[in-house]
C-alpha atoms as a PDB file:
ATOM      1  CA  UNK A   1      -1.570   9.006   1.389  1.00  0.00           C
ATOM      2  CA  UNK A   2       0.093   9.697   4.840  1.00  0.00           C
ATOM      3  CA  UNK A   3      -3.015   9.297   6.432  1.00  0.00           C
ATOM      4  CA  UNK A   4      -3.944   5.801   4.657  1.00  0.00           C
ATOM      5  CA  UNK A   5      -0.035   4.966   6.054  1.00  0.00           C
ATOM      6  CA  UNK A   6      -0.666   5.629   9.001  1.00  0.00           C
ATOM      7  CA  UNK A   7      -3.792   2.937   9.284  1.00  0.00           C
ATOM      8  CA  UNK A   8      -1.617   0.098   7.680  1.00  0.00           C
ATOM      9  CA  UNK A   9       0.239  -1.438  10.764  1.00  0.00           C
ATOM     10  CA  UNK A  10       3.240  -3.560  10.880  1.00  0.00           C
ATOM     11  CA  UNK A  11       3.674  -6.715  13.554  1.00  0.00           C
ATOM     12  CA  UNK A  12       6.532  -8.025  14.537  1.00  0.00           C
ATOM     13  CA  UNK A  13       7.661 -11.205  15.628  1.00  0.00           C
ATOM     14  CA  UNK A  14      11.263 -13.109  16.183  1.00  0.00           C
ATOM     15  CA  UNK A  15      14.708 -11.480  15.863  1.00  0.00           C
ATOM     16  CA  UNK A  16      17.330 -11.332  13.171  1.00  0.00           C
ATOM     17  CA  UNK A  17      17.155  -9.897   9.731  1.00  0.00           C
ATOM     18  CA  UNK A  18      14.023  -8.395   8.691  1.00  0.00           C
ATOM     19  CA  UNK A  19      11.579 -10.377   6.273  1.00  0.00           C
ATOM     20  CA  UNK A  20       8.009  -8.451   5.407  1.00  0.00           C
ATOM     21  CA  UNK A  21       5.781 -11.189   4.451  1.00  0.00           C
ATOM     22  CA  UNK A  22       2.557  -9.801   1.993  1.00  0.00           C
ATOM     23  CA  UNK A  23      -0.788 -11.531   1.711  1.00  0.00           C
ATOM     24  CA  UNK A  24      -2.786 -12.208  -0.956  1.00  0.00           C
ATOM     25  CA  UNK A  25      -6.608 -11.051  -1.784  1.00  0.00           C
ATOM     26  CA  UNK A  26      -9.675 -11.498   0.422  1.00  0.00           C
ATOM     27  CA  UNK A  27      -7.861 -13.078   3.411  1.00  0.00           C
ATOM     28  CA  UNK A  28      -4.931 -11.258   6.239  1.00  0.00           C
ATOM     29  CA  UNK A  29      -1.667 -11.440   7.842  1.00  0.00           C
ATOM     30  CA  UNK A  30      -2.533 -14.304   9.535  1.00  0.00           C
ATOM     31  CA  UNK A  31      -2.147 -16.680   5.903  1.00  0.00           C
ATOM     32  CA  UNK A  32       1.144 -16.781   7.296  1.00  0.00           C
ATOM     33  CA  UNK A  33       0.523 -18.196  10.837  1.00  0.00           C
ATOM     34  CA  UNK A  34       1.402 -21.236   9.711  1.00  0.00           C
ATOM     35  CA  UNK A  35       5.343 -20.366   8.478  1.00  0.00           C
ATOM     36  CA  UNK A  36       5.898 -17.999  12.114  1.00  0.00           C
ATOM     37  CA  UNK A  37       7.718 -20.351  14.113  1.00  0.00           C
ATOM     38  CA  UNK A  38      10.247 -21.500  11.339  1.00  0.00           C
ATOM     39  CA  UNK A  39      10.653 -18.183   9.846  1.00  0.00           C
ATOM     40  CA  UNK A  40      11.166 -16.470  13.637  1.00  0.00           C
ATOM     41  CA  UNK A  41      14.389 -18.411  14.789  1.00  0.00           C
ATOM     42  CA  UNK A  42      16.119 -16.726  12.157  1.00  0.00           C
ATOM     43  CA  UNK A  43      14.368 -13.595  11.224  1.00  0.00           C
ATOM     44  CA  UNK A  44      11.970 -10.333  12.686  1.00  0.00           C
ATOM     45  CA  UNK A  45       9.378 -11.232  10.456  1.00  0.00           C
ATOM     46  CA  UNK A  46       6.820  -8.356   9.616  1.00  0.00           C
ATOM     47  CA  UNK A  47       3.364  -8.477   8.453  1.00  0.00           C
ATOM     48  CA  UNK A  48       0.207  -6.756   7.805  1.00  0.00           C
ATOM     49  CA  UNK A  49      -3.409  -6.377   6.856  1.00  0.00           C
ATOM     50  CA  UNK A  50      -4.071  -4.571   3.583  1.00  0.00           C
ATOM     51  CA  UNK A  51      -6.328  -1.743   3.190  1.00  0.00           C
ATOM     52  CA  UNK A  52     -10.032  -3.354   3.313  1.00  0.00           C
ATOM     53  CA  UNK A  53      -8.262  -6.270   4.820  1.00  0.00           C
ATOM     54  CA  UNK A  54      -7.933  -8.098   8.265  1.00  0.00           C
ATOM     55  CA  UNK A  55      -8.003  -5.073  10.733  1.00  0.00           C
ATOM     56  CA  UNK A  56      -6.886  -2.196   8.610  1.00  0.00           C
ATOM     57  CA  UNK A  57      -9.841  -0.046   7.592  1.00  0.00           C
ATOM     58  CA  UNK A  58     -12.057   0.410   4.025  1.00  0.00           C
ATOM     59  CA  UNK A  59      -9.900   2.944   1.875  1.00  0.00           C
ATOM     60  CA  UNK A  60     -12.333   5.975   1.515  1.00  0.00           C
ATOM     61  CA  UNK A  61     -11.369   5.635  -2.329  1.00  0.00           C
ATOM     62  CA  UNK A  62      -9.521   3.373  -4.779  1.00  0.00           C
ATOM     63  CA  UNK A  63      -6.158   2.335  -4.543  1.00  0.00           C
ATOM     64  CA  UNK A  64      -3.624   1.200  -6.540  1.00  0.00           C
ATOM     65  CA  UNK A  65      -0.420  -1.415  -6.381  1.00  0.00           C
ATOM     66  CA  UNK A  66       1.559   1.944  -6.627  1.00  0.00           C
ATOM     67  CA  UNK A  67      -0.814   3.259  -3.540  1.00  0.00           C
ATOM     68  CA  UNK A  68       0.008   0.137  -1.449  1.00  0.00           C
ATOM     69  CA  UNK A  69       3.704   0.031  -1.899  1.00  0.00           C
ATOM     70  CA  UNK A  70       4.353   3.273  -1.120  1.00  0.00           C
ATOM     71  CA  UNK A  71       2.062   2.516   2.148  1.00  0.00           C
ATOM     72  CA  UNK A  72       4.590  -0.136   2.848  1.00  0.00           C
ATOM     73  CA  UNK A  73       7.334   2.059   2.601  1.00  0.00           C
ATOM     74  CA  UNK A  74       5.809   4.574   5.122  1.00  0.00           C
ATOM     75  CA  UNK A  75       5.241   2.114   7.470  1.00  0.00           C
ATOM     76  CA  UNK A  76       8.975   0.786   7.437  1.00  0.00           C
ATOM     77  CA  UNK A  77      10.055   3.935   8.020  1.00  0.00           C
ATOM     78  CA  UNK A  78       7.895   4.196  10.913  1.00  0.00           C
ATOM     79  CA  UNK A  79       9.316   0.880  12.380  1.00  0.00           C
ATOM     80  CA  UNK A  80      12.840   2.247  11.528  1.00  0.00           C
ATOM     81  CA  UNK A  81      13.222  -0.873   8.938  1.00  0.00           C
ATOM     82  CA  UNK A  82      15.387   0.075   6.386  1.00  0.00           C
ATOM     83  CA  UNK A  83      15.767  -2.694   4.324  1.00  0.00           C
ATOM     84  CA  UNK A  84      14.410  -6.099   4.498  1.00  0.00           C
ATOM     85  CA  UNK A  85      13.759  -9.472   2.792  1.00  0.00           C
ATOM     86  CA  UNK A  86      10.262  -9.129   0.983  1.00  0.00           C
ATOM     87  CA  UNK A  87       7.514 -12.141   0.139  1.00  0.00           C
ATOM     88  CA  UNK A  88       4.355 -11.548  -1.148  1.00  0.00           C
ATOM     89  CA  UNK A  89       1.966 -14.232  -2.619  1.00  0.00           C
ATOM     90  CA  UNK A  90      -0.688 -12.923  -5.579  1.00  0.00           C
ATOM     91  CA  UNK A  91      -1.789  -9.309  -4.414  1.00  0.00           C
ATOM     92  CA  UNK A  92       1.388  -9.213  -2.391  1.00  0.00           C
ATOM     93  CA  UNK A  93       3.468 -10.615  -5.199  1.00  0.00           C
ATOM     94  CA  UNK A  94       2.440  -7.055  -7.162  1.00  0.00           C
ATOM     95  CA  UNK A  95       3.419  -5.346  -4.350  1.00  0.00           C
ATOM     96  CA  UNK A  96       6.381  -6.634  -3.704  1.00  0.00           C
ATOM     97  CA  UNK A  97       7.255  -6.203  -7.302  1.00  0.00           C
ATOM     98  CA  UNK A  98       6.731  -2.783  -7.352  1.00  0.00           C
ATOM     99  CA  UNK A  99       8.688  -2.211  -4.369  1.00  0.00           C
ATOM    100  CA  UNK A 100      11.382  -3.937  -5.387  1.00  0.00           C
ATOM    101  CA  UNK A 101      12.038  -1.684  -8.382  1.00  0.00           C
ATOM    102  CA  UNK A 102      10.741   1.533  -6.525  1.00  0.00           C
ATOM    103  CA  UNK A 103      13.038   0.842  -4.175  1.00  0.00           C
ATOM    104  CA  UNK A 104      15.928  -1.042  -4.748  1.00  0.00           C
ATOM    105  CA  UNK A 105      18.020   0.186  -2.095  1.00  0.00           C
ATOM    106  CA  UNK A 106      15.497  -1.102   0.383  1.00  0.00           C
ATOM    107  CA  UNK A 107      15.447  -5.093  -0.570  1.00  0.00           C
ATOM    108  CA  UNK A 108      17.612  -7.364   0.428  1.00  0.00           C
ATOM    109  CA  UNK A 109      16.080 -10.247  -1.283  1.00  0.00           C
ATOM    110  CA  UNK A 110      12.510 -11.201  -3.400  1.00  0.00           C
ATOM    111  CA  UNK A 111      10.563 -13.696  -3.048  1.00  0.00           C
ATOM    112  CA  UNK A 112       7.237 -13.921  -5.475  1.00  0.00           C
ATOM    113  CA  UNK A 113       4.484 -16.297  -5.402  1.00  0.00           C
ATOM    114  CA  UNK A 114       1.663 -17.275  -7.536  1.00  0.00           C
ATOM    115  CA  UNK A 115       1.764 -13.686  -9.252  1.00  0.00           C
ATOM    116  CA  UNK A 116       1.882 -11.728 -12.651  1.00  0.00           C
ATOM    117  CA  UNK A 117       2.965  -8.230 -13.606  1.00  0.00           C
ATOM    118  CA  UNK A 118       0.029  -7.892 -15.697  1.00  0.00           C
ATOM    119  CA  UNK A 119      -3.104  -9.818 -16.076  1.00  0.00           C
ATOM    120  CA  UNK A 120      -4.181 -11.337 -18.931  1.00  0.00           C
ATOM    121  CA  UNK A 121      -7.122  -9.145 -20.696  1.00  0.00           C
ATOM    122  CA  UNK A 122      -9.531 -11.940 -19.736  1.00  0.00           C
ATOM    123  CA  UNK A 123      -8.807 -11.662 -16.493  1.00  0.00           C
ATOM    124  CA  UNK A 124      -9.286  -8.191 -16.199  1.00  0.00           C
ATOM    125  CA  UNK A 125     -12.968  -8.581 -17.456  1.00  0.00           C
ATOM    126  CA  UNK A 126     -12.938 -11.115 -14.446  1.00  0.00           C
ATOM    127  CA  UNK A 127     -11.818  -8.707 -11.841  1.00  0.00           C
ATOM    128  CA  UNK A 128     -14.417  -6.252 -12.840  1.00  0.00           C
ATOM    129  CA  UNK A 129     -17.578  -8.783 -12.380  1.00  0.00           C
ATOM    130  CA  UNK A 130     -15.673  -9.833  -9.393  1.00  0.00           C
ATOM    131  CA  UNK A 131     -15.799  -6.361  -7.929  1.00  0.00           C
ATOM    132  CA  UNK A 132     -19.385  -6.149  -8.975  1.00  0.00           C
ATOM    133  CA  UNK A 133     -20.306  -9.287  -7.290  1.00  0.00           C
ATOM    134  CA  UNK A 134     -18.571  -8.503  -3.886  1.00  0.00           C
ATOM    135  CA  UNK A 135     -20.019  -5.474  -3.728  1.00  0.00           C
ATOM    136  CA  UNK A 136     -24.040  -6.822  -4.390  1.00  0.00           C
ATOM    137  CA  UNK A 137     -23.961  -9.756  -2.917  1.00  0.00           C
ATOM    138  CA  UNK A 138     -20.870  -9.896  -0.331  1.00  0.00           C
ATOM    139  CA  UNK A 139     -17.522 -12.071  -0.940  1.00  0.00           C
ATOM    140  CA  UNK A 140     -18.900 -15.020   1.205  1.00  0.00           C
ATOM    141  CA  UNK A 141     -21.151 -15.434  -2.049  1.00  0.00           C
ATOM    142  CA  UNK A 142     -17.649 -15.923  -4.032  1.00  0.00           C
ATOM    143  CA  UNK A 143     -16.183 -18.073  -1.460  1.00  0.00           C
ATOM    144  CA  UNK A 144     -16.882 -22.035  -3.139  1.00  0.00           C
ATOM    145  CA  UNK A 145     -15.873 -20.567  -6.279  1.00  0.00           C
ATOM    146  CA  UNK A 146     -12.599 -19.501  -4.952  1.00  0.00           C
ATOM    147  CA  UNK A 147     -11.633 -22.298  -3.129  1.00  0.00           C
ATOM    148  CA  UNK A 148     -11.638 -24.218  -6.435  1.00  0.00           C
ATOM    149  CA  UNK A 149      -8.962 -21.746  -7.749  1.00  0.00           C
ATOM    150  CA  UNK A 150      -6.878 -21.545  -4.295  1.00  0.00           C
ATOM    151  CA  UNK A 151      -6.752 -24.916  -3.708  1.00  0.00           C
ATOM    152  CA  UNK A 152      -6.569 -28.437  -5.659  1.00  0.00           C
ATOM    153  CA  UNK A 153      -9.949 -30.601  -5.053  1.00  0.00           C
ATOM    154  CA  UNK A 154      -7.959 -33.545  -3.115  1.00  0.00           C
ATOM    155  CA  UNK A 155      -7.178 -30.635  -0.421  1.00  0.00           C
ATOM    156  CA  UNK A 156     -10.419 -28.740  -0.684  1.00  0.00           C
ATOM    157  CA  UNK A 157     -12.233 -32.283   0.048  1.00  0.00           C
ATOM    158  CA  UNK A 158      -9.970 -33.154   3.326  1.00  0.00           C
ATOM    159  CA  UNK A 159     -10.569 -29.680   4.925  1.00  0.00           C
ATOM    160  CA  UNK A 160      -7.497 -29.247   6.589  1.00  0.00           C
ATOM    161  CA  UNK A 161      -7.106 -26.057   8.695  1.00  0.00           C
ATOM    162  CA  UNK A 162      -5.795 -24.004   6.053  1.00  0.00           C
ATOM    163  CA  UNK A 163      -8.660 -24.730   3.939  1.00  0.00           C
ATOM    164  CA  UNK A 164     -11.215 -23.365   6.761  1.00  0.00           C
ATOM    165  CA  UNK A 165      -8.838 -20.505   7.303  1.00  0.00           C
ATOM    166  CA  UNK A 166      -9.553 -18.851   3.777  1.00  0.00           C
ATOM    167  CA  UNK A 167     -13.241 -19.961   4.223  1.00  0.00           C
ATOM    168  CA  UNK A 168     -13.777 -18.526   6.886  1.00  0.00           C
ATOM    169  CA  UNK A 169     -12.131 -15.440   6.388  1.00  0.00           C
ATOM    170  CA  UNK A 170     -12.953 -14.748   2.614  1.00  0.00           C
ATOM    171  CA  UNK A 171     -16.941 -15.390   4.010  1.00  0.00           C
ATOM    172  CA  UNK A 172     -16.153 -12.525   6.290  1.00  0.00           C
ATOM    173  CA  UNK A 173     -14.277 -10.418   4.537  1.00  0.00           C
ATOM    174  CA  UNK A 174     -15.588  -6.501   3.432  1.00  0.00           C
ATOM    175  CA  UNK A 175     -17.218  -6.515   0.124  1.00  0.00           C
ATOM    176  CA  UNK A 176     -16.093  -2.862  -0.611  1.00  0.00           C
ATOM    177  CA  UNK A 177     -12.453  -4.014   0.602  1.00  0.00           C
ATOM    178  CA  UNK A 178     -12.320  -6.768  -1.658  1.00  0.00           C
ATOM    179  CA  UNK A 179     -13.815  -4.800  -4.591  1.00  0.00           C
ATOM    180  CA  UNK A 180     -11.002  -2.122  -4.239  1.00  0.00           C
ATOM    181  CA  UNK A 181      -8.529  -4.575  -4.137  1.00  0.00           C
ATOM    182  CA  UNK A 182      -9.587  -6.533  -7.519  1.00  0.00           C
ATOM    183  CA  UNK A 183     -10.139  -2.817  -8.843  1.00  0.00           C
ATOM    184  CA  UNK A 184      -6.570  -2.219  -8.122  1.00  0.00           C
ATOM    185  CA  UNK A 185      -5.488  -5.969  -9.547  1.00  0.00           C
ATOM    186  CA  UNK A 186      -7.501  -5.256 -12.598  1.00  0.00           C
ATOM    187  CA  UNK A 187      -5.050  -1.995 -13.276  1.00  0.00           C
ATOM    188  CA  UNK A 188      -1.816  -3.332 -12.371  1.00  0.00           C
ATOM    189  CA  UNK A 189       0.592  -3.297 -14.828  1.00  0.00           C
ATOM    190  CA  UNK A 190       4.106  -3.902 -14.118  1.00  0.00           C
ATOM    191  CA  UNK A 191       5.924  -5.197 -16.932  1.00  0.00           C
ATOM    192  CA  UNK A 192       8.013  -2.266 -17.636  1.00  0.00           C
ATOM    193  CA  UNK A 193       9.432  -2.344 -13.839  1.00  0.00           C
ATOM    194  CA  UNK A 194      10.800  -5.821 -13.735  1.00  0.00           C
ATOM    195  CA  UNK A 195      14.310  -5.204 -15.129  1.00  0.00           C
ATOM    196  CA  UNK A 196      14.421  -2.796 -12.502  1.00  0.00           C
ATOM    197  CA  UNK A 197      14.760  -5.062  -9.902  1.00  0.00           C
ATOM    198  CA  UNK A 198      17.980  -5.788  -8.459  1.00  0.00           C
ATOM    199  CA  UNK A 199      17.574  -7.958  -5.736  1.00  0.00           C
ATOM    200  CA  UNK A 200      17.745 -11.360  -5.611  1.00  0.00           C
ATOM    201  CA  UNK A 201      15.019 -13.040  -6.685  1.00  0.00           C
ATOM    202  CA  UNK A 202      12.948 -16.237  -5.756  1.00  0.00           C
ATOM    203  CA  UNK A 203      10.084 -17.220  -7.984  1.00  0.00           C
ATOM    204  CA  UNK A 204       7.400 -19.966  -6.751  1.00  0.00           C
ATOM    205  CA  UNK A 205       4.489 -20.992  -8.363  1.00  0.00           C
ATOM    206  CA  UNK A 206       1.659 -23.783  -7.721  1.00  0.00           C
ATOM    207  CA  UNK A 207       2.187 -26.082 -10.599  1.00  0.00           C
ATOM    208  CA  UNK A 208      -1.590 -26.579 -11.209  1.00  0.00           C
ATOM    209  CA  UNK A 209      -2.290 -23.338 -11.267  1.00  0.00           C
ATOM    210  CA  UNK A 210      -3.929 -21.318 -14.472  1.00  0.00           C
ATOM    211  CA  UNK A 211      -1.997 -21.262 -16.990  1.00  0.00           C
ATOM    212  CA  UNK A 212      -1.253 -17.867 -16.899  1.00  0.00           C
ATOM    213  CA  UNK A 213      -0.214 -17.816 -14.036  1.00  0.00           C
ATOM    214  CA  UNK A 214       2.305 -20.407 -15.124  1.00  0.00           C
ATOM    215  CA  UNK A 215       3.223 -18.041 -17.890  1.00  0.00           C
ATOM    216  CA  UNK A 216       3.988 -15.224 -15.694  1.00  0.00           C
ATOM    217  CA  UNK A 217       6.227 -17.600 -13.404  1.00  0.00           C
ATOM    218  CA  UNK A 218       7.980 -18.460 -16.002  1.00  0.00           C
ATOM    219  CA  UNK A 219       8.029 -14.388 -17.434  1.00  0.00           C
ATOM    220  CA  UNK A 220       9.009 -12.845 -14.168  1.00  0.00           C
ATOM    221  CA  UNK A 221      12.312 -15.533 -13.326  1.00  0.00           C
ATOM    222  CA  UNK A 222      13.129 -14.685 -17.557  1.00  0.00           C
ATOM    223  CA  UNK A 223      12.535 -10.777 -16.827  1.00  0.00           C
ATOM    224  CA  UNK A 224      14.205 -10.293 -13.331  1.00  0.00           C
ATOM    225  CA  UNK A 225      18.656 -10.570 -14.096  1.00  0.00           C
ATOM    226  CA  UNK A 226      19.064 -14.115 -11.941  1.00  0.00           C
ATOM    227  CA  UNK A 227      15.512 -15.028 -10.489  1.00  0.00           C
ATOM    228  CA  UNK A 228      15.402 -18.427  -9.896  1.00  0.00           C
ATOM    229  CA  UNK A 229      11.933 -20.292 -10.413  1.00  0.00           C
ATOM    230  CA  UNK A 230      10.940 -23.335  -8.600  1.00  0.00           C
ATOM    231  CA  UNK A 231       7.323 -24.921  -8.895  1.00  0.00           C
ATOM    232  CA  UNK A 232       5.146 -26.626  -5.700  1.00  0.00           C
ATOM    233  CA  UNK A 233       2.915 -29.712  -6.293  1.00  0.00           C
ATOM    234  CA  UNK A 234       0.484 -30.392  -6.148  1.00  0.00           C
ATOM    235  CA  UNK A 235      -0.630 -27.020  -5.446  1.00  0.00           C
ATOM    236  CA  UNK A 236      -2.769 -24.266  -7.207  1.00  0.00           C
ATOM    237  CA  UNK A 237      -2.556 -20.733  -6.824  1.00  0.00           C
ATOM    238  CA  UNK A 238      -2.377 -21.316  -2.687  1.00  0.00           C
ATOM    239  CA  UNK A 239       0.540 -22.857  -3.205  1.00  0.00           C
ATOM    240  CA  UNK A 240       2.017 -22.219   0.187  1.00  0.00           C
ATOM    241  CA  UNK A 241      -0.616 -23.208   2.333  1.00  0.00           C
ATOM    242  CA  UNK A 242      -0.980 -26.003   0.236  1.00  0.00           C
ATOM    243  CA  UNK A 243       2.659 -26.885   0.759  1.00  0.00           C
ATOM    244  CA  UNK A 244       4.014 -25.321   3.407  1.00  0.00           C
ATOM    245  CA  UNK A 245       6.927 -27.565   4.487  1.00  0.00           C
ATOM    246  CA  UNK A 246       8.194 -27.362   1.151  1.00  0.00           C
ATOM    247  CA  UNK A 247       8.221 -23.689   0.706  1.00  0.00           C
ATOM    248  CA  UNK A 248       9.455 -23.284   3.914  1.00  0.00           C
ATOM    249  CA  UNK A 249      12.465 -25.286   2.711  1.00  0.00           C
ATOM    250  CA  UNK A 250      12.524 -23.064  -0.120  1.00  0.00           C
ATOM    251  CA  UNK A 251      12.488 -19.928   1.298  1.00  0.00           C
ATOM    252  CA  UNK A 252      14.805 -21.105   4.043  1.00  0.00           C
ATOM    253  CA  UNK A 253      17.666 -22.021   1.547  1.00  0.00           C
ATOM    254  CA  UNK A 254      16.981 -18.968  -0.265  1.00  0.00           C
ATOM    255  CA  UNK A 255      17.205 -16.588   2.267  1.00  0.00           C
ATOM    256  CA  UNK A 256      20.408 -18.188   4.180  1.00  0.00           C
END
């Protein structure tokens, strides 16, 4: 584990509190190019690539959401960050769920996006074929299929930077990454860990996503003492790049 810590790297950018900003499956830190300049004038914002992801290396085995946070952890340390605002979107949302309740003392405040505690049976057959796939035949194979789920059609069709962003970095993203990661989706299970959280919380979901991931929107702001849910549209399970003025309003308010 302190080895696989030690590949995960943290970037920094801007001054002020610190606010660790997670990314979601098949894509890298840099889904959140597009909030840096608001979210530096007030904060040292902090990102990274997951294992498999961006420029951190292929985990020699699996992982797990439990793996990954305590990787975060580590890597704070190392940065001599010891407690910060944490935002993680799907993947990242897990994440920062379990690290939330792991570590409590650690969070200032939550925010969780287009994420679930647990998926839904049906999706965890998914994640396994998903795995399978990625690893035969590559995730640029997966890629039109996914932008259907990321993203509504009416942004899909205009092709707006965002939308070649995930494109082009889910077509050249690592099969085995990717198939670790869903491995480690397909596991997750963190129902039992949500009244555990203490910090603030923000919940945001696209509201055209999946329905279940409308359900667990809805589940996590009920489970969490005081989480506060608010819904982007149109937007699907992207819903940040999708909207990002109006997140970044969110998040602003939330955070000041």
């Amino acid at each position: 584990m302190a080895a696989a810590a030690d590949a995960v790297k943290l970037h920094r950018a801007g001054q002020g509190p610190a606010l660790v900003l997670l990314h979601c499956l098949g894509v890298d830190r840099h889904l959140w190019d597009f909030a840096l300049p608001a979210l530096t004038r007030r904060h040292t914002v902090l990102t990274l690539d997951f294992p498999g992801h961006g420029e951190t290396a292929v985990p020699a085995r699996g992982t797990t959401i439990e793996d990954l946070s305590a990787q975060l952890a580590v890597a704070l340390d190392r940065e001599k960050v010891a407690k910060t605002h944490v935002a993680g979107i799907s993947l990242g949302g897990l994440v920062a769920q379990h690290f939330a309740a792991a570590y409590p003392a650690r969070v200032d405040r939550l925010v969780l996006i287009d994420t679930t505690p647990r998926y839904t049976d049906e999706l965890r057959a998914m994640w396994a074929e998903r795995a399978a796939a990625a690893r035969k035949d590559g995730v640029a194979a997966l890629v039109d299929g996914l932008l259907k789920i990321w993203f509504t059609d009416a942004f899909v069709a205009q092709n707006p930077p965002a939308v070649r962003y995930v494109r082009e970095t889910l077509s050249r993203a690592s099969g085995e990454g990717y198939a670790i990661a869903c491995e480690a989706l397909a596991a997750a299970d963190l129902r039992a860990r949500a009244p555990k959280i203490k910090a603030p919380t923000l919940v945001v979901c696209g509201e055209q996503d999946i329905p279940s991931f409308l359900d667990a929107a809805r589940w996590l702001a009920r489970e969490i003492a005081g989480a506060k849910l608010s819904w982007l549209s149109p937007a699907r399970h992207a819903s940040v790049l999708e909207q990002p003025e109006a997140f970044l309003r969110l998040i602003a308010e939330f955070l000041a």
